[in-house]
Structure formats: C-alpha cells, structure tokens
N, C-alpha and C. Protein backbone atom coordinates (compact mmCIF):
# COMPACT_ATOMS: atom_id res chain seq x y z
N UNK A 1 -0.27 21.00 -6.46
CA UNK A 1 0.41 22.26 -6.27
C UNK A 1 0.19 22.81 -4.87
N UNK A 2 0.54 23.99 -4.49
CA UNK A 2 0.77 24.78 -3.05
C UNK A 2 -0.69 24.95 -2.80
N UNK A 3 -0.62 24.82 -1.74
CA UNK A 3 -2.52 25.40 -1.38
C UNK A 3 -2.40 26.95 -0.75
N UNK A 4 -0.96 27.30 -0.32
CA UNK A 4 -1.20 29.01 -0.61
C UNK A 4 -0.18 29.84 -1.34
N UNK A 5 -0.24 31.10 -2.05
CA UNK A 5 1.16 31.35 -2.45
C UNK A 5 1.87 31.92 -1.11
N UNK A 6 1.59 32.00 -0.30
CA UNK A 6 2.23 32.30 0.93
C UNK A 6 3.55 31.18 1.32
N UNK A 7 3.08 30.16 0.97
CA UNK A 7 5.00 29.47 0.67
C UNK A 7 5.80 29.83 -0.34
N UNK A 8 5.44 30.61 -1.05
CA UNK A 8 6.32 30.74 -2.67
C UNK A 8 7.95 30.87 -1.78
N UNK A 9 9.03 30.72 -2.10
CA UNK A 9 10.37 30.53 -2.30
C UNK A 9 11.09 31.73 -3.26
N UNK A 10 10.25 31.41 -4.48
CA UNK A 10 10.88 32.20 -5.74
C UNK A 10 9.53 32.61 -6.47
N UNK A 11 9.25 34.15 -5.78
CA UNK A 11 7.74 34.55 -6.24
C UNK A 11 8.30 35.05 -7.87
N UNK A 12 9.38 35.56 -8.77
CA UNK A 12 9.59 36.06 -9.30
C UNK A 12 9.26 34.10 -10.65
N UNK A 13 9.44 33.18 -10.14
CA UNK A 13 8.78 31.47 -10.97
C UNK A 13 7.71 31.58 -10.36
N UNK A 14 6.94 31.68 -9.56
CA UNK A 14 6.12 31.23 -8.88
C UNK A 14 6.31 30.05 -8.40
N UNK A 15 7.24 29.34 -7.47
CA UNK A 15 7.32 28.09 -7.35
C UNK A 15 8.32 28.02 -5.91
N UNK A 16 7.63 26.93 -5.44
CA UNK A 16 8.37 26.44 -4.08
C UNK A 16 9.51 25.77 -4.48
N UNK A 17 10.68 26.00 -3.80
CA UNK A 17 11.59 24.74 -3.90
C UNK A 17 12.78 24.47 -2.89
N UNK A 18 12.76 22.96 -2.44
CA UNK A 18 13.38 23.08 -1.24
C UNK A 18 14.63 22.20 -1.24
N UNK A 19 15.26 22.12 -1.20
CA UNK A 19 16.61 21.48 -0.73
C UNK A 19 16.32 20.37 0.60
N UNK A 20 16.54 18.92 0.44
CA UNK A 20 16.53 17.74 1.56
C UNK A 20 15.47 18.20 2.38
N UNK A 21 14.41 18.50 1.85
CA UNK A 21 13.40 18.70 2.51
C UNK A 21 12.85 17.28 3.26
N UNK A 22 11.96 17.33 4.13
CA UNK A 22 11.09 16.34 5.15
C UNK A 22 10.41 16.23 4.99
N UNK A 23 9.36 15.00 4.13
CA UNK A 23 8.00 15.04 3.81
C UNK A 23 7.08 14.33 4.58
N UNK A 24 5.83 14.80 4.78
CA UNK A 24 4.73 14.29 5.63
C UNK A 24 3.51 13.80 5.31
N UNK A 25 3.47 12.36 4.71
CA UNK A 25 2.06 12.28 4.09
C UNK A 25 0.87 11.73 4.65
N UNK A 26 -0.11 12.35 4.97
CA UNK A 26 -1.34 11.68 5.20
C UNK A 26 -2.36 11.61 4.06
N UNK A 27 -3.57 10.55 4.46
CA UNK A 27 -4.88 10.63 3.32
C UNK A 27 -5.56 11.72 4.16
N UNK A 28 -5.62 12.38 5.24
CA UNK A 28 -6.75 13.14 6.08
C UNK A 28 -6.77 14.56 5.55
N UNK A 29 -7.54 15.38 6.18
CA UNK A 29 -7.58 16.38 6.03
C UNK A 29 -6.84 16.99 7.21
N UNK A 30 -5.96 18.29 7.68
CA UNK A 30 -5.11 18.67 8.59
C UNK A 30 -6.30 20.22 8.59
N UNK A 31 -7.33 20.01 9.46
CA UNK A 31 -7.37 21.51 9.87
C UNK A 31 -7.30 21.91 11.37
N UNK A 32 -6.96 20.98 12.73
CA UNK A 32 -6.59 21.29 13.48
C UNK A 32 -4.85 21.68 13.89
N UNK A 33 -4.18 22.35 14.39
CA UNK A 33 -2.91 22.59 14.71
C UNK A 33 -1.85 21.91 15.79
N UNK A 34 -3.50 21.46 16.68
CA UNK A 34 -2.60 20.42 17.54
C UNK A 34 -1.88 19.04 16.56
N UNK A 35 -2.39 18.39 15.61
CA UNK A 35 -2.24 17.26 15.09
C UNK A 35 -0.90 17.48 14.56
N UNK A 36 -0.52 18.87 13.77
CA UNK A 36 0.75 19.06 13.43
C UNK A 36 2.05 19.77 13.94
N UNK A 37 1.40 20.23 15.55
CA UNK A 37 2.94 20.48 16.31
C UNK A 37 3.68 20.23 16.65
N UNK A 38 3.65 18.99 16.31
CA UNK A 38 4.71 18.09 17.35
C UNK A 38 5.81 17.76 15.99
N UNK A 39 5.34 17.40 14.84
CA UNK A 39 6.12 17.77 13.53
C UNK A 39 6.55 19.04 13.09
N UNK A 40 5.95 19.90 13.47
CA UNK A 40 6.65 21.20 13.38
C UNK A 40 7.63 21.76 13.78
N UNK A 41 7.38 21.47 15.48
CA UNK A 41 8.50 21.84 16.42
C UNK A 41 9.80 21.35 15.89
N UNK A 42 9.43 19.52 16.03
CA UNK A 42 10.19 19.35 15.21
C UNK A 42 11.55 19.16 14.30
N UNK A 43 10.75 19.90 13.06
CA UNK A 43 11.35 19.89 12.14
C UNK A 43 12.14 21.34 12.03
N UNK A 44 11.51 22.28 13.22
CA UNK A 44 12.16 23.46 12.85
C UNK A 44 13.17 23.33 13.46
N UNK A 45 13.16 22.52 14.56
CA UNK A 45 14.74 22.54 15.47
C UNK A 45 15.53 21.80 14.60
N UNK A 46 15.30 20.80 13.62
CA UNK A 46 16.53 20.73 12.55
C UNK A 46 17.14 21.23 11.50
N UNK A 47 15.83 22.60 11.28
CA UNK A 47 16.21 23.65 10.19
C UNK A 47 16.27 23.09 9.02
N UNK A 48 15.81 21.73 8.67
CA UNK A 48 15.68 21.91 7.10
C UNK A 48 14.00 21.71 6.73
N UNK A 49 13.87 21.97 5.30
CA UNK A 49 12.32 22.55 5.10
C UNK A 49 11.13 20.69 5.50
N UNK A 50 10.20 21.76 5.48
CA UNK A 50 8.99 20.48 5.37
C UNK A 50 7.59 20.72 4.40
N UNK A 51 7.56 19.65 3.60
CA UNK A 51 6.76 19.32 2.60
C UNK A 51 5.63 18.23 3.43
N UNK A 52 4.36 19.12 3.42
CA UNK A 52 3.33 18.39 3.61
C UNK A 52 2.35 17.81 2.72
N UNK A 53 1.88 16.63 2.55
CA UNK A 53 1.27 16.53 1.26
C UNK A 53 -0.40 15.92 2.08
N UNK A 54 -1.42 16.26 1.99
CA UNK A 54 -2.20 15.79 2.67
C UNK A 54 -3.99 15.78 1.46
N UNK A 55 -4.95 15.32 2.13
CA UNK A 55 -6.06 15.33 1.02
C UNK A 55 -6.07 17.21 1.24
N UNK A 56 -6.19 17.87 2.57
CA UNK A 56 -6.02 19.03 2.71
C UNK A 56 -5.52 19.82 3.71
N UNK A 57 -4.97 20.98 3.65
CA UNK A 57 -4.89 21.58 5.07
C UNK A 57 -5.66 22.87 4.85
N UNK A 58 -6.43 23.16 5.83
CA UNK A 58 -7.31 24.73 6.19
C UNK A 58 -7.44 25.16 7.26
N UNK A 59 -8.12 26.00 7.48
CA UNK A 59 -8.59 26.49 8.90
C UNK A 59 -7.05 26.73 9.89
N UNK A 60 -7.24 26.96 11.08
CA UNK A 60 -6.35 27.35 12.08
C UNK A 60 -5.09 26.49 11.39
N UNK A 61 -4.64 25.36 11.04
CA UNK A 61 -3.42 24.66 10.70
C UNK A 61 -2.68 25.35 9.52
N UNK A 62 -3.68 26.07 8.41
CA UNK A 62 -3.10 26.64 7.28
C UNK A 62 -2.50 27.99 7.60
N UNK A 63 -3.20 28.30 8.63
CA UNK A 63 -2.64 30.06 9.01
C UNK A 63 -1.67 29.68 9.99
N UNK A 64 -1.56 28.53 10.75
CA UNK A 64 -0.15 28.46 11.49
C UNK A 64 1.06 27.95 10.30
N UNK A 65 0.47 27.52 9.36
CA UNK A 65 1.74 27.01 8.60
C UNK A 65 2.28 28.20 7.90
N UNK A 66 1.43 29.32 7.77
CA UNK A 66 1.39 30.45 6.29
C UNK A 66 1.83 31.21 7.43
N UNK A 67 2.12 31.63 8.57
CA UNK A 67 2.70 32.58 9.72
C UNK A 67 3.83 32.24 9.74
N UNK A 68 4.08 30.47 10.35
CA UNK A 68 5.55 30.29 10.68
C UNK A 68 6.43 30.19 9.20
N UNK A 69 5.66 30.45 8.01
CA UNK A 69 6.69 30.57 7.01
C UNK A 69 6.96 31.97 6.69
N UNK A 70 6.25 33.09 7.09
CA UNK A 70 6.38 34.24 7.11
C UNK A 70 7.34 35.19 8.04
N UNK A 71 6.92 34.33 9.20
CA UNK A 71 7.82 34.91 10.25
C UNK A 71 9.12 34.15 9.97
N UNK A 72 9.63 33.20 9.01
CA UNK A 72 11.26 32.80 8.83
C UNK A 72 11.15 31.49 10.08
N UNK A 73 10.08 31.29 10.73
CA UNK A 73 10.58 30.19 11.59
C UNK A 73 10.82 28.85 10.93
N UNK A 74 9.63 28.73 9.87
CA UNK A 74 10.09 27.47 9.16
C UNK A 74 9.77 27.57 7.98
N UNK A 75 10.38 26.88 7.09
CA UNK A 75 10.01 26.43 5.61
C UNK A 75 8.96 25.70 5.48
N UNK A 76 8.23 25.98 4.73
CA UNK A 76 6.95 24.91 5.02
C UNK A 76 6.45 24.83 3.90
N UNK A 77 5.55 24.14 3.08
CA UNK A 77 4.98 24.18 2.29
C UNK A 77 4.14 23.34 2.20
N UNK A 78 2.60 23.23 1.91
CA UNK A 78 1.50 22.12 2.38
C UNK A 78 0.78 22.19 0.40
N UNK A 79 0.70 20.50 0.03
CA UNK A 79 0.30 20.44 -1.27
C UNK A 79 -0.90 19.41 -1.43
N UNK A 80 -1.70 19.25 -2.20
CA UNK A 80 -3.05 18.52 -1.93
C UNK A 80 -2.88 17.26 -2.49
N UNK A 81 -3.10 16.14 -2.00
CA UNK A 81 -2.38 14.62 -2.28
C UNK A 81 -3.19 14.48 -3.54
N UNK A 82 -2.80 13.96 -4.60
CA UNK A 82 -2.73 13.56 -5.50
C UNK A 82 -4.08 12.75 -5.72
N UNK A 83 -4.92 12.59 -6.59
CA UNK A 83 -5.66 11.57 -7.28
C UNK A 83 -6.92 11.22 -6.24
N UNK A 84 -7.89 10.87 -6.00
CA UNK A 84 -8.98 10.18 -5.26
C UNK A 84 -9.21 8.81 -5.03
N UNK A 85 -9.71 9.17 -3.84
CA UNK A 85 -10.24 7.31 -3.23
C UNK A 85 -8.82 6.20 -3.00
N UNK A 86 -8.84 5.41 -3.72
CA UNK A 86 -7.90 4.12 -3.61
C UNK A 86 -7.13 4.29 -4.80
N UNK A 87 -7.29 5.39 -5.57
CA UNK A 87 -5.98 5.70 -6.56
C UNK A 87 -4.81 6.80 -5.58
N UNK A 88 -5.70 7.91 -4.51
CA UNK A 88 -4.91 8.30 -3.97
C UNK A 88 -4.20 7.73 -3.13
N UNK A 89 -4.54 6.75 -2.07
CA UNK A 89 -3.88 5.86 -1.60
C UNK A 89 -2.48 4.89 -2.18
N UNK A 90 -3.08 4.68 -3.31
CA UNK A 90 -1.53 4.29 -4.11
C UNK A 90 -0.64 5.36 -4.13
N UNK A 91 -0.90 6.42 -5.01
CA UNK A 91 0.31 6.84 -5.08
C UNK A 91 0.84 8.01 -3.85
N UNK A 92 0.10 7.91 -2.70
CA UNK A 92 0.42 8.45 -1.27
C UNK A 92 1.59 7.54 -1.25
N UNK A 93 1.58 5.68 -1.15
CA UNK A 93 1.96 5.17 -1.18
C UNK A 93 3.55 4.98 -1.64
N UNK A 94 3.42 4.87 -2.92
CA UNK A 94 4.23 5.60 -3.85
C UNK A 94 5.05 6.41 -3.38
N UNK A 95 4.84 7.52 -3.23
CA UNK A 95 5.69 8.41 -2.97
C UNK A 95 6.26 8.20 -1.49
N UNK A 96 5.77 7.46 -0.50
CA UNK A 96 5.74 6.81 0.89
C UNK A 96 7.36 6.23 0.30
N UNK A 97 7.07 5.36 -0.24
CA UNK A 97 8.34 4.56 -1.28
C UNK A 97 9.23 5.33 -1.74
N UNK A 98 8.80 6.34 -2.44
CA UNK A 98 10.34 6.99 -3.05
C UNK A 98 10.99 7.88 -2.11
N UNK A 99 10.43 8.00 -0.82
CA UNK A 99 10.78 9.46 -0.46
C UNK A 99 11.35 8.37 0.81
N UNK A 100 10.75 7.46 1.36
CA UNK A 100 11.17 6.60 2.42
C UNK A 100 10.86 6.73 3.67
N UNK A 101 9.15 7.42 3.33
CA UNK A 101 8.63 7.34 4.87
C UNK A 101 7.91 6.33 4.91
N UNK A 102 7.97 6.23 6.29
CA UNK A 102 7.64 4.86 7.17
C UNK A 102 6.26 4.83 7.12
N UNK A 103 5.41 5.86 7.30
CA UNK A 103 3.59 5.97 6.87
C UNK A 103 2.75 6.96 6.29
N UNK A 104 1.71 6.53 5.84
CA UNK A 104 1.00 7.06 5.20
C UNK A 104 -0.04 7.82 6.68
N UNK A 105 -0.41 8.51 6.95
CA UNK A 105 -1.26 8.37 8.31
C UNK A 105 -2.50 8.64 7.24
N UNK A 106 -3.55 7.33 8.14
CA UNK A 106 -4.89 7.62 7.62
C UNK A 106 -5.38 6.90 9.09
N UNK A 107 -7.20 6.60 8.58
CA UNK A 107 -8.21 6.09 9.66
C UNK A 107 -7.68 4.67 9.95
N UNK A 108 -7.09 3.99 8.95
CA UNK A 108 -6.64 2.28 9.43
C UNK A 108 -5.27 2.03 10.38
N UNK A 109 -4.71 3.24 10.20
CA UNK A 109 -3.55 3.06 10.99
C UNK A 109 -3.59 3.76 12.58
N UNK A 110 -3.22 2.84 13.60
CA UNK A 110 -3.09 3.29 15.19
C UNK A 110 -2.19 4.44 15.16
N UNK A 111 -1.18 5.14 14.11
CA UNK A 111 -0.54 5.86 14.33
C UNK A 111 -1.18 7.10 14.15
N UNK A 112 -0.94 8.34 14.49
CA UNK A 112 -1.43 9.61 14.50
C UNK A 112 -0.68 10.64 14.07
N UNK A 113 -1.29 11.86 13.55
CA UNK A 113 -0.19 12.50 12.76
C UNK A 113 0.77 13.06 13.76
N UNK A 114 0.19 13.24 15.20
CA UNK A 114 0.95 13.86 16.35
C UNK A 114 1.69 12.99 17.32
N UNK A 115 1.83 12.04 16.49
CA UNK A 115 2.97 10.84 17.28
C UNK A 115 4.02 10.74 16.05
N UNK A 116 3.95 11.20 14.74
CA UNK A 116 5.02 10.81 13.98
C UNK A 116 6.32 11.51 14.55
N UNK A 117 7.32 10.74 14.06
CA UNK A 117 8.84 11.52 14.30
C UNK A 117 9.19 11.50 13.28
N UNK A 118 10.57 12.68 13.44
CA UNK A 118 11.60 13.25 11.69
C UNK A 118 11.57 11.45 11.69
N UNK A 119 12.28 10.62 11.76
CA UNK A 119 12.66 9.33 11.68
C UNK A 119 11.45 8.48 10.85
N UNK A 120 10.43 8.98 10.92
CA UNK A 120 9.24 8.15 10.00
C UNK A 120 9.05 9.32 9.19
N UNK A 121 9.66 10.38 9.13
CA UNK A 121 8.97 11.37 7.69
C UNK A 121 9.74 10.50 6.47
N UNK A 122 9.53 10.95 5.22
CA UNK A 122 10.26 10.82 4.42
C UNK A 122 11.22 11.90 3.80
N UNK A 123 12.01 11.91 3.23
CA UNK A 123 13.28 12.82 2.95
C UNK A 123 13.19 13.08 1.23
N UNK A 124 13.57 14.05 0.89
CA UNK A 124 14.34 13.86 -1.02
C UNK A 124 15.09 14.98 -1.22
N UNK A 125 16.10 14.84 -1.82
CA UNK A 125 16.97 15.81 -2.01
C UNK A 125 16.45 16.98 -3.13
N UNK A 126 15.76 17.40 -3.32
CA UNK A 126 14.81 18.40 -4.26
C UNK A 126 13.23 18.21 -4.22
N UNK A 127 12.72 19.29 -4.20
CA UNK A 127 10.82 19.11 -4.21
C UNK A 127 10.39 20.49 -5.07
N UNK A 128 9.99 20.36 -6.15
CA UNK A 128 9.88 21.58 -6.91
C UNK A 128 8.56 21.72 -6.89
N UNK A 129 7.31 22.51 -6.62
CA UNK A 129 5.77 23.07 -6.17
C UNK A 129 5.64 24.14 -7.25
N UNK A 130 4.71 23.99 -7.80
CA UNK A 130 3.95 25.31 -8.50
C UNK A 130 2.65 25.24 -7.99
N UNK A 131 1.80 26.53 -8.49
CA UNK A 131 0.11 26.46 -8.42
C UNK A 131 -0.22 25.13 -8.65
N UNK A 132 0.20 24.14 -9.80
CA UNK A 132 -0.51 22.97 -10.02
C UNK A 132 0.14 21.62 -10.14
N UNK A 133 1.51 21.66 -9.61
CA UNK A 133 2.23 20.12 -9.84
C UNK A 133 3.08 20.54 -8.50
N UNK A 134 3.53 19.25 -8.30
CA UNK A 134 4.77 19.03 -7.53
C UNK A 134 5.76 17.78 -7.31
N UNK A 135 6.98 18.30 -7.95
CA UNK A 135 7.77 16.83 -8.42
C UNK A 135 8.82 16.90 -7.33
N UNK A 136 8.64 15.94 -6.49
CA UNK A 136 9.74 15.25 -5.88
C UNK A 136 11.17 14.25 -6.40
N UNK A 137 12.26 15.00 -6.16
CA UNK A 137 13.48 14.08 -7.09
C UNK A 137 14.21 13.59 -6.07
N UNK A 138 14.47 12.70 -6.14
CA UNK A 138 15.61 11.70 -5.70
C UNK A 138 15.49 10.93 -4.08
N UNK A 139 15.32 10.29 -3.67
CA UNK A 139 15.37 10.00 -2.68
C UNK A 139 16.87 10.23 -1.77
N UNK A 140 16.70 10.80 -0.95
CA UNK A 140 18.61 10.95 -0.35
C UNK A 140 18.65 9.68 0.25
N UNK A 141 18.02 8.89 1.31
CA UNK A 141 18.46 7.80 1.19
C UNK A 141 18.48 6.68 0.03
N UNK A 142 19.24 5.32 0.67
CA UNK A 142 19.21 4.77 -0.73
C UNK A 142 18.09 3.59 -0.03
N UNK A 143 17.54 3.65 -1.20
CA UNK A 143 16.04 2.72 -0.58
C UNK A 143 15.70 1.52 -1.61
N UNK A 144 16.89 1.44 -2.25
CA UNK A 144 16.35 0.46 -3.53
C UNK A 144 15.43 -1.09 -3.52
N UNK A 145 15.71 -1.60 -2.25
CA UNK A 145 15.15 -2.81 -2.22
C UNK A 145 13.80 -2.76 -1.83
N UNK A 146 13.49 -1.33 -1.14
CA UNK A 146 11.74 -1.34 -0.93
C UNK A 146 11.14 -1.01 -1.77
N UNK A 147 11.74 -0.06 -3.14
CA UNK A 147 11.26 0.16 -4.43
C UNK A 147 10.81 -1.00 -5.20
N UNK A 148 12.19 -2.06 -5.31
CA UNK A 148 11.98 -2.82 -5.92
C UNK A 148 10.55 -3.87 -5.37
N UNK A 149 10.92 -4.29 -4.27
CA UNK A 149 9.44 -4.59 -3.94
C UNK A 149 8.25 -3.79 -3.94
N UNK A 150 8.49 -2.88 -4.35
CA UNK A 150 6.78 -2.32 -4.25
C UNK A 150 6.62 -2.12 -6.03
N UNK A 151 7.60 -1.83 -6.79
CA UNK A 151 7.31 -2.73 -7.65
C UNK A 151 6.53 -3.73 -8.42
N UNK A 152 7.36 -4.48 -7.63
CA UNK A 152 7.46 -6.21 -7.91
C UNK A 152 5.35 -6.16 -7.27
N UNK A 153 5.23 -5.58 -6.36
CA UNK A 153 3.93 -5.68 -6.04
C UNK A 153 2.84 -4.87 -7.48
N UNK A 154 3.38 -4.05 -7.80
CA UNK A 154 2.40 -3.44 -8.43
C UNK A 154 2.22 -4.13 -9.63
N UNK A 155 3.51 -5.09 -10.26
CA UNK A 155 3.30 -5.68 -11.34
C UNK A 155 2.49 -7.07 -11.14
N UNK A 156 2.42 -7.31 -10.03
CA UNK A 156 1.76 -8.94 -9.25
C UNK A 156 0.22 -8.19 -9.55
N UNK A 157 -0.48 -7.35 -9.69
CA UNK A 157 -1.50 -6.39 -9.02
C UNK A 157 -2.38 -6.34 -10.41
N UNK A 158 -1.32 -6.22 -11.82
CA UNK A 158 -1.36 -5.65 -12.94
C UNK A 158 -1.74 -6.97 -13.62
C-alpha cells in the first residue's frame, strides 16, 4: 500500500488511482532525492502519473515526492515492494514483466536509479493503492512473448 496518505487521489475511498501511469521498480531503499530527479523531471514533463514501488522511500525523497504531489506538479505515488529477500526479487520481477520495464534497479545491476529513462519504466493502464494492497491491471503495451517466457521460466524453476 501507499507509504503516505499524502498521495490519496480519492480521500473520500481512501485510495490512489491512476490512469497509464509509469512505474519505477527498485529492490533499494530511495531516501536520497538526487537518485530520483532525473525520473521525476521526467515524468512530469509528460504529465502522466508515476508509481514507485521500492523496498522504501523516506527522508528528504518522501517529502519531495509528498510536496510535488501537493503542489499539483506531479502525480506520484511511492508503495513498499512486496514480500522479502529473493521472494521480493521475484515478484519485483514479475511485475518488471507485466508492466514492461526494462529493470529492476538493485546492487547487481551497473544501472542506477538516476540513469533510468520513461523508455525503461514500465507502463499499465490502471494502478489501484490503498493503505495495504496495490493492484496493477493491464499492461498497455502488448508484451505477451516476455510473459510467456518468464513463465515458461517459472514453471522450469517449479
């Protein structure tokens, strides 16, 4: 779920919800602001929302995200990645897959969260957030053959 109600959307549900939103997943924790400006900037110059999903965001990064959604500059919403250790890694993964971003940013990868572009986020045409869940629907692109292989991997795995 949201890590503040300061994204709420629709305080009257309590719940975020965004339309072809841009999603951003790392395993790290986000409490510096430099790491996420360069995705911010951004994403605000394309005006549609951004879904961050990370192990956490706090400190100076959470109050720039909980400002620029206050002040109307951007849609934002930051949610705490799912599950621990090498179960969270899967389904970071996972959702890497359904949503059709290009990375996961963690410690094994040369990439950095302040080198990603919109072009490696992932996309979905609906993202619904409460205090304690958050369901991502549909992928807007069509991504079927990397599904199917990742899949096909998880049943090789099983």
């Amino acid at each position: 779920g949201y890590l503040s109600p300061c994204f709420l959307t629709n305080a009257e549900k309590m719940l975020v919800e965004f339309e072809n939103p841009y999603i951003s997943l790392t395993e790290k924790k986000i409490n510096v602001v430099q790491h996420i400006l360069p995705i911010l900037e951004n994403v605000a110059r394309s005006g549609r929302p951004l879904l961050i999903i990370a192990e956490d965001v706090e400190g100076e990064a959470l109050s720039t995200l909980v400002l620029n959604k206050l002040r109307g500059g951007l849609q934002v919403a930051a949610v705490k990645a799912p599950g621990f250790g090498d179960r969270r890694k899967d389904m970071l993964g996972d959702i890497a897959v359904i949503a059709g971003a290009k990375y996961v940013v963690n410690d094994e990868l040369a990439v950095k969260m302040e080198d990603i572009s919109l072009s490696d986020l992932g996309t979905a045409k609906n993202v619904r957030t409460t205090k304690d869940t958050t369901t991502i629907i549909g992928s807007v692109d069509s991504n079927s053959e990397v599904i199917a292989s990742r899949t096909n991997q998880i049943k090789a795995q099983m």
